[in-house]
C-alpha atoms as a PDB file:
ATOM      1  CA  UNK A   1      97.779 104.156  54.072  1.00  0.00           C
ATOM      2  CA  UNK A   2      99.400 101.728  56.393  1.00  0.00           C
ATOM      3  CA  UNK A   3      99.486 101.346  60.161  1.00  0.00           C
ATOM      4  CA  UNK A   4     100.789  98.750  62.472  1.00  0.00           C
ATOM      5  CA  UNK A   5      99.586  99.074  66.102  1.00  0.00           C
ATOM      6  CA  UNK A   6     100.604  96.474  68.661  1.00  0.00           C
ATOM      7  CA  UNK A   7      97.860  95.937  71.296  1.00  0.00           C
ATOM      8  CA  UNK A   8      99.091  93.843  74.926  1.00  0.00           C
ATOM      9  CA  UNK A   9      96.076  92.387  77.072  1.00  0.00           C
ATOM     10  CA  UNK A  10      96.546  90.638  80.595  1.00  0.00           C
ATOM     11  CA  UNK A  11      94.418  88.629  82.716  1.00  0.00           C
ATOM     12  CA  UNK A  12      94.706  87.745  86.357  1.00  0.00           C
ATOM     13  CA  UNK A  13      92.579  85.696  89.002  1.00  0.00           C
ATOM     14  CA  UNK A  14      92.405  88.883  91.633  1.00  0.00           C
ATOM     15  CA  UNK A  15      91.083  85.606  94.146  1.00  0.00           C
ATOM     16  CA  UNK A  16      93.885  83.450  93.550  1.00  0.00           C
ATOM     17  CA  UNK A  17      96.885  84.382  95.590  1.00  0.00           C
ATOM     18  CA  UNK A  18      99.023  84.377  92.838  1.00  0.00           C
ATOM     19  CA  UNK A  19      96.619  85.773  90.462  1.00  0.00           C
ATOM     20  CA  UNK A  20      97.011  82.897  88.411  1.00  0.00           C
ATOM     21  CA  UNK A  21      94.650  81.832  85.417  1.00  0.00           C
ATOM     22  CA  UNK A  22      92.958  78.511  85.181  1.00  0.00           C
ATOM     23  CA  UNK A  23      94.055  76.666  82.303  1.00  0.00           C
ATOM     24  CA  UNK A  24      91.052  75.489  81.128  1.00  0.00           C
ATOM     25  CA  UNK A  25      89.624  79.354  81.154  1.00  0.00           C
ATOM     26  CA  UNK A  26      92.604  80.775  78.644  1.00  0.00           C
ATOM     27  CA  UNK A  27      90.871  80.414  75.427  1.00  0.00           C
ATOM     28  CA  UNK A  28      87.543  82.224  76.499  1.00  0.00           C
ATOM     29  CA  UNK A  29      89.622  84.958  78.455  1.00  0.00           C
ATOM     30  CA  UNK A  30      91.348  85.247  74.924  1.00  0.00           C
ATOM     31  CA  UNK A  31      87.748  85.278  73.252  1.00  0.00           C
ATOM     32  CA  UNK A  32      86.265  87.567  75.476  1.00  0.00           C
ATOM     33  CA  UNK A  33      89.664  90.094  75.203  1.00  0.00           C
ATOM     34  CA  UNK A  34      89.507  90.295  71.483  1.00  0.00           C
ATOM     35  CA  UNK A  35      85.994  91.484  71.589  1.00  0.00           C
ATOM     36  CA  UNK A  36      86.003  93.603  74.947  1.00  0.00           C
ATOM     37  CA  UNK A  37      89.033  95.418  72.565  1.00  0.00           C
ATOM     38  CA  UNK A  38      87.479  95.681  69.312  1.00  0.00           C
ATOM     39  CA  UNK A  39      84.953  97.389  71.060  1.00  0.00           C
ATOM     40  CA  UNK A  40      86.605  99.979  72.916  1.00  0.00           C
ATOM     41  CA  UNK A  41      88.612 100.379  69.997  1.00  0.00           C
ATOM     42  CA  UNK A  42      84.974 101.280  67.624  1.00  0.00           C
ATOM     43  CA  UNK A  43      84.591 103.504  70.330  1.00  0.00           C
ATOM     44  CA  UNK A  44      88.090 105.321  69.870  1.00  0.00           C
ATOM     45  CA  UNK A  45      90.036 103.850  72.899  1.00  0.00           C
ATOM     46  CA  UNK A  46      93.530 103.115  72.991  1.00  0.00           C
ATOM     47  CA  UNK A  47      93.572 101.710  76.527  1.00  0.00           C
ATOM     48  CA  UNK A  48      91.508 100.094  79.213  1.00  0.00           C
ATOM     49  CA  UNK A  49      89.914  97.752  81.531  1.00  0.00           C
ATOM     50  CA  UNK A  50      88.828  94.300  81.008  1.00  0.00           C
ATOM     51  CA  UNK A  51      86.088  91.878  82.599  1.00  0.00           C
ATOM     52  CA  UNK A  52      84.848  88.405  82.777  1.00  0.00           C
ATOM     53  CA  UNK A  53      83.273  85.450  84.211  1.00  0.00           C
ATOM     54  CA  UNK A  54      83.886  82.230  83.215  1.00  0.00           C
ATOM     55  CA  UNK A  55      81.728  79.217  84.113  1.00  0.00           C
ATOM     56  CA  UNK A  56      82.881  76.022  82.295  1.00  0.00           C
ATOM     57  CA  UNK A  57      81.952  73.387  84.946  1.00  0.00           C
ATOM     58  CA  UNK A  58      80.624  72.944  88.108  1.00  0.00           C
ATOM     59  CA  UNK A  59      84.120  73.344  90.057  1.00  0.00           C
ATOM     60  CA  UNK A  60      84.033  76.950  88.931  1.00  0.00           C
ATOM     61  CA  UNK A  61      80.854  77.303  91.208  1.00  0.00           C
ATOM     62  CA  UNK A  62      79.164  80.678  90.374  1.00  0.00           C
ATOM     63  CA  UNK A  63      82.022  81.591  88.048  1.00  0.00           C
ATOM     64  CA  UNK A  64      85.351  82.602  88.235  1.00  0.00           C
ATOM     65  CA  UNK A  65      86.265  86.290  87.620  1.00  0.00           C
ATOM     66  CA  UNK A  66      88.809  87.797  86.012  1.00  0.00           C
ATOM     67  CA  UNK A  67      89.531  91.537  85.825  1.00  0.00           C
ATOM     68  CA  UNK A  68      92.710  92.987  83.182  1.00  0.00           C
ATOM     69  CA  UNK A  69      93.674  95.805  80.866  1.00  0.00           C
ATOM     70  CA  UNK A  70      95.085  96.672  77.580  1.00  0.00           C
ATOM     71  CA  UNK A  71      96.524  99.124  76.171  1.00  0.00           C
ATOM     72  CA  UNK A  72      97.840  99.687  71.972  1.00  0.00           C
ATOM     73  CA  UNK A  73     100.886 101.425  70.801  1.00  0.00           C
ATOM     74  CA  UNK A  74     100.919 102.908  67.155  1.00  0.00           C
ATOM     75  CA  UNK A  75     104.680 101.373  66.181  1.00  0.00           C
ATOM     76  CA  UNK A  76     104.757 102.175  62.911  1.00  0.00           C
ATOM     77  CA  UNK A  77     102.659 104.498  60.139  1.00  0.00           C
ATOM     78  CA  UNK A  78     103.131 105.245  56.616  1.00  0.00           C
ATOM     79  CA  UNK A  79     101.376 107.417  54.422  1.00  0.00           C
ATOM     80  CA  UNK A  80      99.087 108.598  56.312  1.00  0.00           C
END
């Protein structure tokens, strides 16, 4: 059995007027994606929302929130 499912995530500032991300926050967003996934995933998802707060140093005050989705696509399956 063999599957190959593509999975997109997105993140955006809703704050920032641009929505942009902070640099310094990419790598935890991307930490905090993979496991917000895997986890709707376990629970038989195949889309939805994601959510976060990232506090790295004091400029980021009481944290900076993000808010995002994902979704998965199943591109390819054999034998199953």
């Amino acid at each position: 059995m063999h599957a190959v499912i593509k999975i997109n995530y997105a993140w955006e500032n809703p704050k920032d007027v641009n929505k942009l991300i902070q640099p310094k926050h990419r790598e935890v967003l991307h930490k905090t994606a993979l496991e917000q996934i895997a986890n709707d995933v376990n629970k038989g998802k195949t889309n939805g929302r994601l959510t976060d707060k990232v506090k790295l140093t004091k400029e980021d005050g009481d944290g900076v929130e993000y808010n995002g989705w994902w979704d998965s696509k199943l591109i390819k399956k054999v034998g199953l």
